[in-house]
C-alpha atoms as a PDB file:
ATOM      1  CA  UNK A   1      11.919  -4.120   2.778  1.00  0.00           C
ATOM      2  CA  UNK A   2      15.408  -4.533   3.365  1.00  0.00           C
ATOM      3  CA  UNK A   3      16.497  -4.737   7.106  1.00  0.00           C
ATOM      4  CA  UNK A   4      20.347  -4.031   7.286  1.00  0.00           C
ATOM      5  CA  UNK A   5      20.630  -2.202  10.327  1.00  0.00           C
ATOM      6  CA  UNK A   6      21.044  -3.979  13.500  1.00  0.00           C
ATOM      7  CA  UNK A   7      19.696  -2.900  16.798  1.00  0.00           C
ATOM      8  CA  UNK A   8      18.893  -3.548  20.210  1.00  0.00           C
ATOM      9  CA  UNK A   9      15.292  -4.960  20.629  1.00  0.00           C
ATOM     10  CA  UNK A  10      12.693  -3.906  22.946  1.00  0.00           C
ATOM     11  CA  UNK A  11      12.788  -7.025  24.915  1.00  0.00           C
ATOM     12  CA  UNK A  12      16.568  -7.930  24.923  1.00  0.00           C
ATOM     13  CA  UNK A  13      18.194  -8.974  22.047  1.00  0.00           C
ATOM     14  CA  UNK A  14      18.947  -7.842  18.626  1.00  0.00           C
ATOM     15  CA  UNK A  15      16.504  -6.567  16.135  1.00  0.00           C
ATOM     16  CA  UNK A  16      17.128  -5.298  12.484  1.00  0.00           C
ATOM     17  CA  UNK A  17      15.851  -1.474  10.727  1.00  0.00           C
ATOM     18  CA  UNK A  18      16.668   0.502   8.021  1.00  0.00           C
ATOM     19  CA  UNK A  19      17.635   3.850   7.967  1.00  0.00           C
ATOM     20  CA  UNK A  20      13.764   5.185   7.439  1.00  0.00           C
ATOM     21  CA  UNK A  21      12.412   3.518  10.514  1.00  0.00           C
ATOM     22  CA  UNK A  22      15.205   4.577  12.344  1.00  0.00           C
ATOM     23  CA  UNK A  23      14.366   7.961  11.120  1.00  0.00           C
ATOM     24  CA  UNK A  24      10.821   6.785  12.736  1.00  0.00           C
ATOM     25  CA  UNK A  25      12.139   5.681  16.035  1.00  0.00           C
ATOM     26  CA  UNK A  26      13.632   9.176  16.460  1.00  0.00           C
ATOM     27  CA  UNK A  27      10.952  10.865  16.090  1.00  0.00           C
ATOM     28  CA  UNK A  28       9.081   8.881  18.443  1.00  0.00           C
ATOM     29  CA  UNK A  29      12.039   9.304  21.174  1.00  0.00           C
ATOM     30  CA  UNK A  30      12.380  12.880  20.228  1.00  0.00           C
ATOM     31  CA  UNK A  31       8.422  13.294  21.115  1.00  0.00           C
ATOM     32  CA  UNK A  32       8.744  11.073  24.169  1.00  0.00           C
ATOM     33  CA  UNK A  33      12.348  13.560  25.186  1.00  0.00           C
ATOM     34  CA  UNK A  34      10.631  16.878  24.586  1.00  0.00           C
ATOM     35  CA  UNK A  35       7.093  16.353  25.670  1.00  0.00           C
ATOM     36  CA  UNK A  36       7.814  14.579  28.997  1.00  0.00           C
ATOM     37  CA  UNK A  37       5.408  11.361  27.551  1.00  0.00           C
ATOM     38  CA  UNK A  38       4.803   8.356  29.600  1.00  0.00           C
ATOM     39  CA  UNK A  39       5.320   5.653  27.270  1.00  0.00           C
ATOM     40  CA  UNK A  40       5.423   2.110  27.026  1.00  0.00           C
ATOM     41  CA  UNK A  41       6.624  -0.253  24.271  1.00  0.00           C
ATOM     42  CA  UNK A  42       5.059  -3.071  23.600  1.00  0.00           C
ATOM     43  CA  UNK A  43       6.749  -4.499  20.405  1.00  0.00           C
ATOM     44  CA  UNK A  44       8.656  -7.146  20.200  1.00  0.00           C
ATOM     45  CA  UNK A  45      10.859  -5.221  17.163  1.00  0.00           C
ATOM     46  CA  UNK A  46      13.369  -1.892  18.527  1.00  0.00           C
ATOM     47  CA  UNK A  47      13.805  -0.795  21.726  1.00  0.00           C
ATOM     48  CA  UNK A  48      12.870   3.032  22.071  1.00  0.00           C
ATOM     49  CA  UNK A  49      14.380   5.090  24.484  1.00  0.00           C
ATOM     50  CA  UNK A  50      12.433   6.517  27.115  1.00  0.00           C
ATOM     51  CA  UNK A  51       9.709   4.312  26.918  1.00  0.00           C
ATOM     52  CA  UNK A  52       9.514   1.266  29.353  1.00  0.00           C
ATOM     53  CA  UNK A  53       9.489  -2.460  27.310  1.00  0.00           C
ATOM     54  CA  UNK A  54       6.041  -3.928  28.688  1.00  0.00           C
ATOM     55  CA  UNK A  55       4.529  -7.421  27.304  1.00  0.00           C
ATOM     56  CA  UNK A  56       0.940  -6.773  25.807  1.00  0.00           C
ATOM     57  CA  UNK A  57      -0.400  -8.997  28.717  1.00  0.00           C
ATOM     58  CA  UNK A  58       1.250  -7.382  31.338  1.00  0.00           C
ATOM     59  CA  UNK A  59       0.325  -3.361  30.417  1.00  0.00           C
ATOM     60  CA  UNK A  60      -2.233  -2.764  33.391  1.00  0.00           C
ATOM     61  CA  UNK A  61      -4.325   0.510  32.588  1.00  0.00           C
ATOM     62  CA  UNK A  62      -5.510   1.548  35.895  1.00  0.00           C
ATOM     63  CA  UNK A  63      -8.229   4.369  34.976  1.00  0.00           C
ATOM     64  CA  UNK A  64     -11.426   2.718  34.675  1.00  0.00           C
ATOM     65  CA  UNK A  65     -13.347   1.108  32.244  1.00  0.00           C
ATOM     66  CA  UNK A  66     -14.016   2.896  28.851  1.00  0.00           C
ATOM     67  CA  UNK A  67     -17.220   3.805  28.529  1.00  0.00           C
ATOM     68  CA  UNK A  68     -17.726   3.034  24.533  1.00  0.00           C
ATOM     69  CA  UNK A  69     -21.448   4.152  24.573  1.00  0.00           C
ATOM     70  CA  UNK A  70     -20.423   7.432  25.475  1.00  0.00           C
ATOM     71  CA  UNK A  71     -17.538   7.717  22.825  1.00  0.00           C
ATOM     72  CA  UNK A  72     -19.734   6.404  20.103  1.00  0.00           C
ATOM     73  CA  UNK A  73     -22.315   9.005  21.340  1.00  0.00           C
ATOM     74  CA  UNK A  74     -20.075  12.137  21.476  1.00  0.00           C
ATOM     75  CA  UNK A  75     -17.997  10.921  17.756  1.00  0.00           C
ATOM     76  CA  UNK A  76     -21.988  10.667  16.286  1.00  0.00           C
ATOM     77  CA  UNK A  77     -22.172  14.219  17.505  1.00  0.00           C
ATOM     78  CA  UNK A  78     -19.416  15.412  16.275  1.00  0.00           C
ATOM     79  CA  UNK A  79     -19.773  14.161  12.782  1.00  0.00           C
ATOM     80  CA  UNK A  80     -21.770  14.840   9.538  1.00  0.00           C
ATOM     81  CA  UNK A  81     -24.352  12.045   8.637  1.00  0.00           C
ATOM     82  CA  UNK A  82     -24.319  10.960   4.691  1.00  0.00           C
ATOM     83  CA  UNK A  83     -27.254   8.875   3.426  1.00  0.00           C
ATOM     84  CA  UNK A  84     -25.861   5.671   1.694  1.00  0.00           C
ATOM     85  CA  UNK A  85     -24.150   6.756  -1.559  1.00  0.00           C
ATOM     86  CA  UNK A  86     -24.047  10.723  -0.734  1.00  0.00           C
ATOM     87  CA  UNK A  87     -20.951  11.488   0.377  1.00  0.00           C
ATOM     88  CA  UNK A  88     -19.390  10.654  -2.764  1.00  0.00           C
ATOM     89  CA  UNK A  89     -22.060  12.843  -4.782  1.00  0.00           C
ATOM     90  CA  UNK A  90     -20.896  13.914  -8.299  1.00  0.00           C
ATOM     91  CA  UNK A  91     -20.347  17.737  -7.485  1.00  0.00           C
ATOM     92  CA  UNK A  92     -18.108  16.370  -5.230  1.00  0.00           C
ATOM     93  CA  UNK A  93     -16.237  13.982  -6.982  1.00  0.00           C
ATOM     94  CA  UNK A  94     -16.339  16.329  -9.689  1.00  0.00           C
ATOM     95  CA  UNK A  95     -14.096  19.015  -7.926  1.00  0.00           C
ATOM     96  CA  UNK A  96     -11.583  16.460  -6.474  1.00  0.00           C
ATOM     97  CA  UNK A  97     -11.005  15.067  -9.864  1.00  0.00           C
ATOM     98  CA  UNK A  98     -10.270  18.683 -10.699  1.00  0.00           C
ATOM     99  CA  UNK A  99      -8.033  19.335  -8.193  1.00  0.00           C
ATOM    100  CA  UNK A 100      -6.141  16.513  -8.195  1.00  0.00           C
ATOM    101  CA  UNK A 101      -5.292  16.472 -11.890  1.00  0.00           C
ATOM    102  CA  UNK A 102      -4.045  20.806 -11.629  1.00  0.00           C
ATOM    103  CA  UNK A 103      -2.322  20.043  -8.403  1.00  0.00           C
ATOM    104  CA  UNK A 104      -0.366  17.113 -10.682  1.00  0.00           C
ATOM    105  CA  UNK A 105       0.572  19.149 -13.187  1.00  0.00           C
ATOM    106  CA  UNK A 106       1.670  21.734 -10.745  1.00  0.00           C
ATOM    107  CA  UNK A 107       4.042  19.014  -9.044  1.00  0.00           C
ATOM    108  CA  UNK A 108       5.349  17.767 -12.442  1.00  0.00           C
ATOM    109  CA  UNK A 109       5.919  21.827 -13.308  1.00  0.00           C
ATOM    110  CA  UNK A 110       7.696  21.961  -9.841  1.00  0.00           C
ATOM    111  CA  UNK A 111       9.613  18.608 -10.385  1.00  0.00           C
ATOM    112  CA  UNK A 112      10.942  19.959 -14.001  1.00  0.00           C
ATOM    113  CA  UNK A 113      11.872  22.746 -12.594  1.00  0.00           C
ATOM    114  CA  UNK A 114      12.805  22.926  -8.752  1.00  0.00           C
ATOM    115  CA  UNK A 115      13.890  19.820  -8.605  1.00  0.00           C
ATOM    116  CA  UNK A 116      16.194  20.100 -11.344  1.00  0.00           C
ATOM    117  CA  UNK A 117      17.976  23.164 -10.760  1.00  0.00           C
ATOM    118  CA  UNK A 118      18.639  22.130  -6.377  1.00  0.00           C
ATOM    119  CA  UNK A 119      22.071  21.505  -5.665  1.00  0.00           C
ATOM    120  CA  UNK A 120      21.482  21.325  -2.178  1.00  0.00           C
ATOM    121  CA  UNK A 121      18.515  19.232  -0.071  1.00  0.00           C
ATOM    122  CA  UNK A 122      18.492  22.430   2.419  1.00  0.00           C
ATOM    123  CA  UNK A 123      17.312  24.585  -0.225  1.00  0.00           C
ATOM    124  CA  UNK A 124      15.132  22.095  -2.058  1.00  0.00           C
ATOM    125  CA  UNK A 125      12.819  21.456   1.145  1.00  0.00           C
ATOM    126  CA  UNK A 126      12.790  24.921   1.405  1.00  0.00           C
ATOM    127  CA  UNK A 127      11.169  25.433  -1.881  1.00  0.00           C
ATOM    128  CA  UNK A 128       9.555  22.000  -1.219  1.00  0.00           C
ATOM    129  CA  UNK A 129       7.483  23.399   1.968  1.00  0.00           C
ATOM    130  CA  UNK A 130       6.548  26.695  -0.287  1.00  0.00           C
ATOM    131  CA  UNK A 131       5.214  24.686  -2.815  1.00  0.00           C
ATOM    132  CA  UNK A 132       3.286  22.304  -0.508  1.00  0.00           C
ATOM    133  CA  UNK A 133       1.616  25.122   1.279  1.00  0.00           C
ATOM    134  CA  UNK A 134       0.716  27.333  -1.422  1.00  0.00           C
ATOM    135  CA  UNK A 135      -0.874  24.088  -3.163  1.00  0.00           C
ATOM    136  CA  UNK A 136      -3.019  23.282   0.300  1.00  0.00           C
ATOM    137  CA  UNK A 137      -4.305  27.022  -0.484  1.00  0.00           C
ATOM    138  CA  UNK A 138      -5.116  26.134  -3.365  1.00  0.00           C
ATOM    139  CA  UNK A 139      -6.311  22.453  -4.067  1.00  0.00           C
ATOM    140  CA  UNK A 140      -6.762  21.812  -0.843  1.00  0.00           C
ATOM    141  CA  UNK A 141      -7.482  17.786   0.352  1.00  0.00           C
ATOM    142  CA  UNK A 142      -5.927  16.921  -3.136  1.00  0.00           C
ATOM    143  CA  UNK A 143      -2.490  17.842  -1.689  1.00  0.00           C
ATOM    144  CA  UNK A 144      -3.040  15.173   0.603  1.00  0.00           C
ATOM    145  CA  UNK A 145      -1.790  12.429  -1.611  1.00  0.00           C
ATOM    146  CA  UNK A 146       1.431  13.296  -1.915  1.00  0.00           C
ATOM    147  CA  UNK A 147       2.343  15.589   0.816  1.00  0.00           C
ATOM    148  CA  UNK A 148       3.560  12.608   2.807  1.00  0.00           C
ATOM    149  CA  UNK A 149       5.961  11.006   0.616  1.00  0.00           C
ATOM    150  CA  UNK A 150       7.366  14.426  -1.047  1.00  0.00           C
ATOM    151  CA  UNK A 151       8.078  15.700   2.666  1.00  0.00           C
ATOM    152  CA  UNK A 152       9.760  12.135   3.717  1.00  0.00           C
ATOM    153  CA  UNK A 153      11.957  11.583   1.524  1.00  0.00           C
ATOM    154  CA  UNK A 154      13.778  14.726   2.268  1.00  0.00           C
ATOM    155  CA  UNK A 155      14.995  13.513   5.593  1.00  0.00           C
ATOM    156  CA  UNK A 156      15.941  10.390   5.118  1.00  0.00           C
ATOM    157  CA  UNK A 157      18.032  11.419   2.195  1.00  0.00           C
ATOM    158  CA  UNK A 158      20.062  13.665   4.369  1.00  0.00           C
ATOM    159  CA  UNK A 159      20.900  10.916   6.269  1.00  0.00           C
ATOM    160  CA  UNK A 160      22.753  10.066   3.598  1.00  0.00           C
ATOM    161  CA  UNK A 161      23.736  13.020   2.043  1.00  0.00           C
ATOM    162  CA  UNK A 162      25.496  14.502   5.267  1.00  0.00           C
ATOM    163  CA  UNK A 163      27.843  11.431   5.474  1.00  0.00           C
ATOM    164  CA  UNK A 164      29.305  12.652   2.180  1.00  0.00           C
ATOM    165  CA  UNK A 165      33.150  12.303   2.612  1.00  0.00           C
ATOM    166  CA  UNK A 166      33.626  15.227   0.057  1.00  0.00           C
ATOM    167  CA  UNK A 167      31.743  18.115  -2.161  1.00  0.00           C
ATOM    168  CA  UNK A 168      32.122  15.747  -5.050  1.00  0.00           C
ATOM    169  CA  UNK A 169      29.868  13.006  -3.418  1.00  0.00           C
ATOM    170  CA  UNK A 170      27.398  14.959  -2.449  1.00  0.00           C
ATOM    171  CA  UNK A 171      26.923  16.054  -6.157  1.00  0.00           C
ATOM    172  CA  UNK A 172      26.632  12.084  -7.025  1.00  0.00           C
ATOM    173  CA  UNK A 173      24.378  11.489  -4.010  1.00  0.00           C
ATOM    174  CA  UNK A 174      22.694  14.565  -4.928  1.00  0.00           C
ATOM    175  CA  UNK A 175      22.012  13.867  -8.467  1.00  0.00           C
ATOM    176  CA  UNK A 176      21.107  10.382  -7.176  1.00  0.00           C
ATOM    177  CA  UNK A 177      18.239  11.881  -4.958  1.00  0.00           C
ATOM    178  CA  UNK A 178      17.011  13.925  -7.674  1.00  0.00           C
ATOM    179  CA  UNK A 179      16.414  11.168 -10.199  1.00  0.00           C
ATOM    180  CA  UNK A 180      14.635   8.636  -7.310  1.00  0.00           C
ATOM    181  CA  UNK A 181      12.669  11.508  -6.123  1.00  0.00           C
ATOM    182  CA  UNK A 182      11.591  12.152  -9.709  1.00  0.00           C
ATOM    183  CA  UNK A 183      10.785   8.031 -10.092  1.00  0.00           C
ATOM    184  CA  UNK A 184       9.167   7.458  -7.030  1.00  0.00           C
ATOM    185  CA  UNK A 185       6.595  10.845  -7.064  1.00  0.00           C
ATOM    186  CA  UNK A 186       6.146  10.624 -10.537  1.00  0.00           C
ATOM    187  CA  UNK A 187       5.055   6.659  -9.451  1.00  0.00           C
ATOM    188  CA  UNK A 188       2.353   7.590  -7.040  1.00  0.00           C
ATOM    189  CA  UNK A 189       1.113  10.446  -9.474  1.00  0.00           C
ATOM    190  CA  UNK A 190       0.151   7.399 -12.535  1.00  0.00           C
ATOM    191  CA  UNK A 191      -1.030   5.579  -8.828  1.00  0.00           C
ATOM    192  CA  UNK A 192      -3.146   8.691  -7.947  1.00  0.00           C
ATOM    193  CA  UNK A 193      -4.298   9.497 -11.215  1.00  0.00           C
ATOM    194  CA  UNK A 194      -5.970   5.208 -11.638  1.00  0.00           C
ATOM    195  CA  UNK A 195      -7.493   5.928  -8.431  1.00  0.00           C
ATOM    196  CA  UNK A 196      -9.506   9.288  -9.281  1.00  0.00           C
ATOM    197  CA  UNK A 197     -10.232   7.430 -12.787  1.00  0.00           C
ATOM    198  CA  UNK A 198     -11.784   4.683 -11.269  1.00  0.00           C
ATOM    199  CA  UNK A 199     -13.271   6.808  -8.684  1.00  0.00           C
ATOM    200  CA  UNK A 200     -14.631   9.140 -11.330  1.00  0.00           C
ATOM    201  CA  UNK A 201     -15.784   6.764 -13.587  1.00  0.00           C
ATOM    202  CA  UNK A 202     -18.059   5.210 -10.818  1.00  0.00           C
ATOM    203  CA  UNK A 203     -19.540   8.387  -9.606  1.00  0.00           C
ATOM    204  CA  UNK A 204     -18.960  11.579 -12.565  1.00  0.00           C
ATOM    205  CA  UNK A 205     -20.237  12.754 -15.727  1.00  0.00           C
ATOM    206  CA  UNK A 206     -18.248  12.659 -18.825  1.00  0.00           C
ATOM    207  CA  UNK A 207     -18.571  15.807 -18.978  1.00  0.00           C
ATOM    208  CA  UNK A 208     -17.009  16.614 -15.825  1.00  0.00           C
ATOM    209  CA  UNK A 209     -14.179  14.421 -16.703  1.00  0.00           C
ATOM    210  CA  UNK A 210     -13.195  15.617 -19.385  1.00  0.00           C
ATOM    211  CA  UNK A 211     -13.559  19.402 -18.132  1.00  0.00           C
ATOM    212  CA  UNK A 212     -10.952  17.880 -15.316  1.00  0.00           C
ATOM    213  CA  UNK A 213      -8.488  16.590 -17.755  1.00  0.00           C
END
């Protein structure tokens, strides 16, 4: 990835980002401002502000020892145990192939026609967030794949799209967004779609597969 920005670095010095991990570090010093979190930073990349720039050898933890008998006891008892080669049964592959490929089509229906019609990113994540939920309802862990990286992208094109010296370049930047939104969701969708093939090929029926498209 291309590094452009530069920055101070945690331990003195200068560092380089781009605008999405800067996008990160906010967050992170947003959660750290907000939340009152103790927090150290032990990177050697950007400094963060509001946590304290500790070397990994010098972080002293001073609770005591972690018991990891204990933790591996209470996360066995919290979980679901799956004989070797059950958890991906067919009826359950089956119905995840399923609602993957309707919650694709659904996001290529949306792209066509959401997408194409926002002038604004405002609106768009509004309609965005609709769409997201209303899919979780409905597909459910499907959704999953590309809730992250529809949702994302929003922000950090505002970043750009609010430094737009005038309505006219905000309708270039704005067309600009819609056609690398398009590309890049439209990428992991042919991504997704190789990885429930394969998946579904291993562990499905061809009849299943072909009743899920």
């Amino acid at each position: 990835a291309e590094m452009p920005v530069a920055v101070p670095a945690n331990f003195g010095g200068v560092a380089y980002s781009n605008p999405y991990f800067l996008w990160s570090r906010w967050v992170f010093e947003s959660m750290i401002a907000n939340a009152g979190i103790d927090a150290v930073n032990c990177s050697d990349g950007i400094a963060i502000a509001g946590a304290r720039a500790v070397r990994p050898d010098d972080l002293q933890i001073p609770d005591a020892a972690l018991d990891k008998a204990e933790v591996i006891r209470q996360v066995k008892g919290m979980t679901r145990h799956f004989a070797p080669g059950a958890y991906l049964d067919t009826d359950r592959v089956d119905a995840a192939v399923a609602s993957w490929h309707g919650f694709a089509r659904d996001v290529r229906d949306f792209l066509g026609e959401t997408l194409e019609e926002a002038d604004d990113l405002i609106s768009f994540e509004r309609e965005l967030v609709r769409f997201l939920e209303a899919s979780d309802a409905k597909y459910g862990g499907a959704v999953v794949t590309l809730h992250g990286s529809m949702r994302s992208m929003v922000p950090v094109a505002n970043f750009f799209l609010n430094r737009a010296p005038d309505e006219a370049a905000y309708r270039r930047y704005m067309a600009a967004f819609r056609e690398t939104f398009r590309e890049q969701i439209e990428g992991v969708i042919l991504d997704a779609d190789a990885m429930f093939g394969e998946i579904a090929a291993r562990h499905g029926t061809a009849e299943s597969l072909r009743e899920a498209g």
